[in-house]
C-alpha atoms as a PDB file:
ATOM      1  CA  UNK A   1      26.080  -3.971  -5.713  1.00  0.00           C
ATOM      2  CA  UNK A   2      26.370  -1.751  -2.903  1.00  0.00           C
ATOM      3  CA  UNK A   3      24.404   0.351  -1.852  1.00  0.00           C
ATOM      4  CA  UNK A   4      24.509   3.635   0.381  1.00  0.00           C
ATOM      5  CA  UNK A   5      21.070   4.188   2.387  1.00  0.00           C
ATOM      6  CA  UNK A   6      20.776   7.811   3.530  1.00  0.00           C
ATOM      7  CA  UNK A   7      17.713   7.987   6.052  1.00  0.00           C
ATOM      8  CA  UNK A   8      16.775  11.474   7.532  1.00  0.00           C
ATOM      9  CA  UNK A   9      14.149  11.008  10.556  1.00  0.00           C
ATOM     10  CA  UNK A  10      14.156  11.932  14.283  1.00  0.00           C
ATOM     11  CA  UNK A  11      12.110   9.211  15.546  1.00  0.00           C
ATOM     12  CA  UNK A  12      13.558   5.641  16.198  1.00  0.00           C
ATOM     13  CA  UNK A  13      10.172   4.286  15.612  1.00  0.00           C
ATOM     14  CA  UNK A  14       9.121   6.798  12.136  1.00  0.00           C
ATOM     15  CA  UNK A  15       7.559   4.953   9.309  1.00  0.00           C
ATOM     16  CA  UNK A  16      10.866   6.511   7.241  1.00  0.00           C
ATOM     17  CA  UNK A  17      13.523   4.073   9.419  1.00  0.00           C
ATOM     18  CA  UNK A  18      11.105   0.978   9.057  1.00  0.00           C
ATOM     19  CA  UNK A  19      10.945   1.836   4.886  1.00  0.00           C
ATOM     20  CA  UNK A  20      14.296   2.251   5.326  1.00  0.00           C
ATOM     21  CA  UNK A  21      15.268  -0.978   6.778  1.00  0.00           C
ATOM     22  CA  UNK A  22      12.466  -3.119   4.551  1.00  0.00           C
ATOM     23  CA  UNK A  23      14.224  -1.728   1.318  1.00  0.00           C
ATOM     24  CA  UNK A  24      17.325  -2.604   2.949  1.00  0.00           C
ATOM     25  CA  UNK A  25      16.122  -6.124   4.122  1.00  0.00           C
ATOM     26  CA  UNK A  26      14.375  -6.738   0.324  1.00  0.00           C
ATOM     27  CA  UNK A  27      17.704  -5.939  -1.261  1.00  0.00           C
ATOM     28  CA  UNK A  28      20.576  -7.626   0.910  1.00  0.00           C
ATOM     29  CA  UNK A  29      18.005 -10.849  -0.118  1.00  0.00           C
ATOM     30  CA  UNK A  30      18.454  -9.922  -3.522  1.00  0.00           C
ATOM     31  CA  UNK A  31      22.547 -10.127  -2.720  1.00  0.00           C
ATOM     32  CA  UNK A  32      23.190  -6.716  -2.140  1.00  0.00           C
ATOM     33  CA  UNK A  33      25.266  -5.230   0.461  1.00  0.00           C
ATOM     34  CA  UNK A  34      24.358  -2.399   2.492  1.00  0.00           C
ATOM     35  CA  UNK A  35      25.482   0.437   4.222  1.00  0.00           C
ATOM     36  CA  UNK A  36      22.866   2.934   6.240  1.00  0.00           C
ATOM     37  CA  UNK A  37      23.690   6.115   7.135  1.00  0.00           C
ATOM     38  CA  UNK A  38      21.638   7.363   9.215  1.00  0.00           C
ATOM     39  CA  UNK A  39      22.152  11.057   9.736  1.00  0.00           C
ATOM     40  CA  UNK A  40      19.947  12.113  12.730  1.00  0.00           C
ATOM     41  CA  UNK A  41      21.406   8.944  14.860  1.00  0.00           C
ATOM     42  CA  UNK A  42      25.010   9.718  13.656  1.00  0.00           C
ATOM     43  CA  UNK A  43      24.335  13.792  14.136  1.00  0.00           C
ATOM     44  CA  UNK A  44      25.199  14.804  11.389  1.00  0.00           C
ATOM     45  CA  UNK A  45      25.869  18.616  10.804  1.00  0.00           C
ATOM     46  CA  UNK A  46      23.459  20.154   8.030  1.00  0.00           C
ATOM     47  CA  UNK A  47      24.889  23.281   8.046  1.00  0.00           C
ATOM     48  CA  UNK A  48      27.096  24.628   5.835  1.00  0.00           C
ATOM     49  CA  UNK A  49      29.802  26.418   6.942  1.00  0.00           C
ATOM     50  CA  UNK A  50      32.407  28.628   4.810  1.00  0.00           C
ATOM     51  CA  UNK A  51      34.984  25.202   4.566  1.00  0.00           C
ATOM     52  CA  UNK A  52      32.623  22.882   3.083  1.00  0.00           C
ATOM     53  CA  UNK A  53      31.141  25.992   0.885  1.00  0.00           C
ATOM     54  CA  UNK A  54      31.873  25.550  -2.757  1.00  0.00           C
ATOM     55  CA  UNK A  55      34.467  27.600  -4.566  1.00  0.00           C
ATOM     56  CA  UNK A  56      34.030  27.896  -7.865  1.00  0.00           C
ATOM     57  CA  UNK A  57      37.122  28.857  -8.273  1.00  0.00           C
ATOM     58  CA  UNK A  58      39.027  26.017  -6.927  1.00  0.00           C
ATOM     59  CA  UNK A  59      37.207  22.246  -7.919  1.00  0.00           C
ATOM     60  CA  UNK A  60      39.551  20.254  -6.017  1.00  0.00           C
ATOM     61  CA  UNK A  61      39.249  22.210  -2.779  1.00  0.00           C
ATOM     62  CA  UNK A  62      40.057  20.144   0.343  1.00  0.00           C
ATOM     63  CA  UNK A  63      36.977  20.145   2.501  1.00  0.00           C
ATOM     64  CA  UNK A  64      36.527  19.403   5.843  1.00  0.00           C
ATOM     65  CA  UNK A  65      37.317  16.057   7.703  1.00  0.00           C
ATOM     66  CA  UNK A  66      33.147  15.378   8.127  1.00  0.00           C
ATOM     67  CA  UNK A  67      32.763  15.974   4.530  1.00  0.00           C
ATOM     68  CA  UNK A  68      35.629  13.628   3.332  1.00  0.00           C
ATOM     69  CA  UNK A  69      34.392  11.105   5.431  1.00  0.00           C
ATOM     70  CA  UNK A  70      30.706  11.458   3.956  1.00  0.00           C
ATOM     71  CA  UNK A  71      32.224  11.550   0.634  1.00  0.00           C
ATOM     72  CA  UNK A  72      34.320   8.322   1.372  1.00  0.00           C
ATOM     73  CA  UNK A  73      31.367   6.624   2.537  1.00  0.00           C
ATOM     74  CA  UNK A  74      29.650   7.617  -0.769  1.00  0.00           C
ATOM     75  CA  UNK A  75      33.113   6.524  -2.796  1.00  0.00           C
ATOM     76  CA  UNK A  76      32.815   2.553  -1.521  1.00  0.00           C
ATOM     77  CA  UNK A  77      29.660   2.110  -2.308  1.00  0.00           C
ATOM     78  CA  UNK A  78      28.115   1.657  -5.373  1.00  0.00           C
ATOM     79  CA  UNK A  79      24.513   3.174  -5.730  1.00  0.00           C
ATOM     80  CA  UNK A  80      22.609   6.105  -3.065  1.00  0.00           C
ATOM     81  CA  UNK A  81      18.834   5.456  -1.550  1.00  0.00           C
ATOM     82  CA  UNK A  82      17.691   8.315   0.275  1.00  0.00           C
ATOM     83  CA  UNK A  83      14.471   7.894   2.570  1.00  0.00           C
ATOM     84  CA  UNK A  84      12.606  10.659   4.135  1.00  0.00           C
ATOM     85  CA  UNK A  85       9.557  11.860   5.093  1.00  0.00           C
ATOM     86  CA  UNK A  86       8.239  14.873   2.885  1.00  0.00           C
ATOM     87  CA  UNK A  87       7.712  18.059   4.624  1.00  0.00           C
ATOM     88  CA  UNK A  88       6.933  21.215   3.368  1.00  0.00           C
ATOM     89  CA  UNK A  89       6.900  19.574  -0.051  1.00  0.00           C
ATOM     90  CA  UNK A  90      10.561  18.123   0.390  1.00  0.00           C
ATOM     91  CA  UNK A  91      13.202  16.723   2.431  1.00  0.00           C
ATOM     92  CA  UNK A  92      13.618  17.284   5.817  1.00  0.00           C
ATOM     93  CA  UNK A  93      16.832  19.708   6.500  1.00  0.00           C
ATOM     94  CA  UNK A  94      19.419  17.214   7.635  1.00  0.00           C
ATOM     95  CA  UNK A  95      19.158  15.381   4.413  1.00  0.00           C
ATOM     96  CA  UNK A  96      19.295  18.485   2.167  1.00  0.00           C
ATOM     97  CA  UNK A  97      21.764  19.852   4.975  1.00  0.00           C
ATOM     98  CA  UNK A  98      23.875  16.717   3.283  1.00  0.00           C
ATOM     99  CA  UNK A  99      23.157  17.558   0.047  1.00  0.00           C
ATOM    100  CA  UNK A 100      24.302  20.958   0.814  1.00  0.00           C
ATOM    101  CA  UNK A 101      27.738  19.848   2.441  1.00  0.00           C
ATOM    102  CA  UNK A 102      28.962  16.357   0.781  1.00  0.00           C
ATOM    103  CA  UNK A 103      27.885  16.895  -2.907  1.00  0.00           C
ATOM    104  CA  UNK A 104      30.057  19.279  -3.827  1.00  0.00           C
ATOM    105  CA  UNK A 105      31.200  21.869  -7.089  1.00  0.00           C
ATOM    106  CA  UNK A 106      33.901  20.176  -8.698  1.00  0.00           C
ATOM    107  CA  UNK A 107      32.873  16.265  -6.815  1.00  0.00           C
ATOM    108  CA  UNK A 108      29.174  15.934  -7.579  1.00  0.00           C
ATOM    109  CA  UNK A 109      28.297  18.438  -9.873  1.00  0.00           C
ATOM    110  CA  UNK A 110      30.633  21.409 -12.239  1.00  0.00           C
ATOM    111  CA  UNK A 111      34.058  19.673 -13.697  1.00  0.00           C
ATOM    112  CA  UNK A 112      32.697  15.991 -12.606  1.00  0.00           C
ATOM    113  CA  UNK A 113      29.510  14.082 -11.621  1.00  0.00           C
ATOM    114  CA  UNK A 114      28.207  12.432  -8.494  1.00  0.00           C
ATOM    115  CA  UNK A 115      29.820   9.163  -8.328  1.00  0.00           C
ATOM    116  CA  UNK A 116      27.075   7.445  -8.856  1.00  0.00           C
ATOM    117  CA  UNK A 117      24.862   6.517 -12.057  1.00  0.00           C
ATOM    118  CA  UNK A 118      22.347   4.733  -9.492  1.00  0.00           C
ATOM    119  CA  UNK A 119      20.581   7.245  -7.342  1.00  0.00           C
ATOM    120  CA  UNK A 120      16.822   6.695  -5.721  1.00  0.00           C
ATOM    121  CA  UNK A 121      14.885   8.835  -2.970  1.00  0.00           C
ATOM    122  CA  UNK A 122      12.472   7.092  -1.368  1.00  0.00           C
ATOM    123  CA  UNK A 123       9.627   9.534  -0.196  1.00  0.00           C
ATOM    124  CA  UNK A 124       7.040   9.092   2.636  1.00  0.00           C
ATOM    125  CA  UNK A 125       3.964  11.381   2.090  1.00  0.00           C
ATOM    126  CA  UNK A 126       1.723  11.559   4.850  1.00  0.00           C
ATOM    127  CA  UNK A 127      -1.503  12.371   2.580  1.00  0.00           C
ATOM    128  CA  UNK A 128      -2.458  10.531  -0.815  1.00  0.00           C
ATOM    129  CA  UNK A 129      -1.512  10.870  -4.395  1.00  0.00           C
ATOM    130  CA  UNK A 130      -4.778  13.066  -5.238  1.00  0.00           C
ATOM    131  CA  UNK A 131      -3.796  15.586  -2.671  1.00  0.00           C
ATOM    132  CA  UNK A 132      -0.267  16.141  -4.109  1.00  0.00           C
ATOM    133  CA  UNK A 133      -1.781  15.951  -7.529  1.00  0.00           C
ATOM    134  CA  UNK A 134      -4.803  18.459  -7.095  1.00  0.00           C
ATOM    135  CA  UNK A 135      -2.022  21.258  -6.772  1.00  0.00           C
ATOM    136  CA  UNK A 136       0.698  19.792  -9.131  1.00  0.00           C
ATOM    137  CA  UNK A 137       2.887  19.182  -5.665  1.00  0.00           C
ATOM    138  CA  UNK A 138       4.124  15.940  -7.211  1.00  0.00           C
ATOM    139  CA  UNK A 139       5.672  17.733 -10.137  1.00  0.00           C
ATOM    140  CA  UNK A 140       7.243  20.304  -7.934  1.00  0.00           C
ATOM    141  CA  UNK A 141       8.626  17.846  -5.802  1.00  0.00           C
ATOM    142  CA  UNK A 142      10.074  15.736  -8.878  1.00  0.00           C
ATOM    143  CA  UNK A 143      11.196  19.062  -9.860  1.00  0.00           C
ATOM    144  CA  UNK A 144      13.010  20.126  -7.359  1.00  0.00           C
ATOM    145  CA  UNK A 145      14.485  16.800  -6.170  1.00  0.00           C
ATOM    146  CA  UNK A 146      14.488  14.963  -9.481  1.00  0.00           C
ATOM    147  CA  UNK A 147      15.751  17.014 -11.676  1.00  0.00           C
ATOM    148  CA  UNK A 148      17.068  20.340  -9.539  1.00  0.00           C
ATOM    149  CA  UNK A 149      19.745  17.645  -7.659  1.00  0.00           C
ATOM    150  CA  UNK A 150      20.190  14.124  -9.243  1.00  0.00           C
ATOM    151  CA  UNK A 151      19.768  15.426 -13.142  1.00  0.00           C
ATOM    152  CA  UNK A 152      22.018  18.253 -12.219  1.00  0.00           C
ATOM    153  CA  UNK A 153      24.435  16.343 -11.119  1.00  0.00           C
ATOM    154  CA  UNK A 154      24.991  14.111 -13.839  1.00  0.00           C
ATOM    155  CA  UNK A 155      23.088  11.402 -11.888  1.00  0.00           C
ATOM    156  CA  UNK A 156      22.224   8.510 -15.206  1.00  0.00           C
ATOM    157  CA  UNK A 157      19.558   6.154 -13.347  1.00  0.00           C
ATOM    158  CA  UNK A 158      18.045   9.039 -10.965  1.00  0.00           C
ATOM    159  CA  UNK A 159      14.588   8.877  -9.527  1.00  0.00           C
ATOM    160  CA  UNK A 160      12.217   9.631  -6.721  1.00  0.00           C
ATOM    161  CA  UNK A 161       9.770   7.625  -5.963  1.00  0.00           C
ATOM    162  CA  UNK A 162       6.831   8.730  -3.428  1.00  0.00           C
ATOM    163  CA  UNK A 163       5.143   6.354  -1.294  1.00  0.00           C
ATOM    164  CA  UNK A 164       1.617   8.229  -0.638  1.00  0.00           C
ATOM    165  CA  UNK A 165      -0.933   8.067   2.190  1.00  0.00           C
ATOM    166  CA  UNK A 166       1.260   7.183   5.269  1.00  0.00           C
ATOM    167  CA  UNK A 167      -1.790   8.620   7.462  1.00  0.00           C
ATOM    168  CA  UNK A 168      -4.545   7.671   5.261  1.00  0.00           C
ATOM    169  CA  UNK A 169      -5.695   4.585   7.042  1.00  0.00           C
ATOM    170  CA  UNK A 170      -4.507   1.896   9.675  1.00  0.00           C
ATOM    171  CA  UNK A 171      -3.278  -0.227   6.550  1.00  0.00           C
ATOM    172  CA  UNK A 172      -1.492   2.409   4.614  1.00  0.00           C
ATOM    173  CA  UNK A 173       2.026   2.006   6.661  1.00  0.00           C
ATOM    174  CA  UNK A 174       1.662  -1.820   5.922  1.00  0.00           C
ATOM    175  CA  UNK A 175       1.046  -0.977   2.400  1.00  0.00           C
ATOM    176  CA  UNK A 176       4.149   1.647   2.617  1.00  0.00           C
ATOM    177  CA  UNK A 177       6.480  -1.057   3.705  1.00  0.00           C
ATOM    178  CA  UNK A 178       5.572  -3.349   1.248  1.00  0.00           C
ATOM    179  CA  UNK A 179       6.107  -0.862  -1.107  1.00  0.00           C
ATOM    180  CA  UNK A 180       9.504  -0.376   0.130  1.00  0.00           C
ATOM    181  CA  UNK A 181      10.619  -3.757  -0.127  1.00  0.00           C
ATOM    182  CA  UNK A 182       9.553  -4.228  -3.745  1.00  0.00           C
ATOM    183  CA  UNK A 183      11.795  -1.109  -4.641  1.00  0.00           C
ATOM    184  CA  UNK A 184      14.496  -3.084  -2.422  1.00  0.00           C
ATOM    185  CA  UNK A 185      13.527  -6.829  -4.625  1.00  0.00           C
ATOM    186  CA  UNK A 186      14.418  -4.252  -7.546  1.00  0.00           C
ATOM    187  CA  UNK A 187      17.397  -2.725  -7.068  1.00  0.00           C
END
């Protein structure tokens, strides 16, 4: 299969680019190919302008050369793993900057679906699972993210998947990463 692997993270060094690259490692072993995208090295431009704006109106609108590109990219491959650190109980804004631009009204959601039935995000959250839990975060997240983008559009094998604690210890990262490359042995 292959497999499209969206990371969103300033820092060359982040615990998000490592996940990203032991997911990627765990599941070109498994015989996968993979392609990273990795927005923040690439500079990618989250914001939405009125040419990449949806028009309802119009579902095959042509949209501009960045976002046909994007959309290409998403077109040969196969499958989509996002990876990002939560903040403020999401994504950071170049990833749902993305979202924003490339999935599209009348390409990823309206007349037609996202192009593909395989979709994970791959969350980093700094604190543990009882912190996110004690004030239903979690569900909010899987709310918003879950089901708000990948159910909506049309997404068949959609998840997110959190990997808690990232500052909860000197072993948690270790712990993060080998999360990360059993999701990757899974794929």
């Amino acid at each position: 299969m292959k497999i499209l692997v969206v990371v969103a993270h300033g820092r060359a060094n982040s615990l998000t680019r490592q996940v990203a690259e032991a997911f990627a490692l765990s599941a070109r072993e498994k015989g996968h190919e993979v392609e990273v995208a990795d927005l923040v090295k690439e500079r990618f431009d989250p914001v939405l302008t009125e040419v990449d704006e949806p028009d309802w109106n119009d579902p095959d609108k042509t949209y501009s050369e960045a976002v046909r590109r994007e959309m290409a990219r998403i077109e040969r491959n196969e499958a989509t793993v996002m990876v990002f650190p939560v903040w403020w109980w999401s994504m950071p804004a170049i990833l749902k900057g993305w979202i924003d631009r490339v999935w599209n009204h009348g390409w990823a959601y309206g007349p037609r679906s996202y192009p593909h039935k395989r979709v994970l995000m791959i969350a980093i959250a700094g604190n543990g699972r009882e912190t996110y839990e004690k004030r239903d975060y979690d569900k909010a997240m899987q709310l918003q993210l879950a089901t708000g983008i990948l159910d909506y559009c049309g997404v068949e094998d959609g998840r997110l998947e959190t990997l808690y604690g990232a500052i909860e210890g000197n072993d948690a990262p270790n712990q993060i990463l080998h999360s990360a490359s059993a999701l990757g042995a899974a794929f």
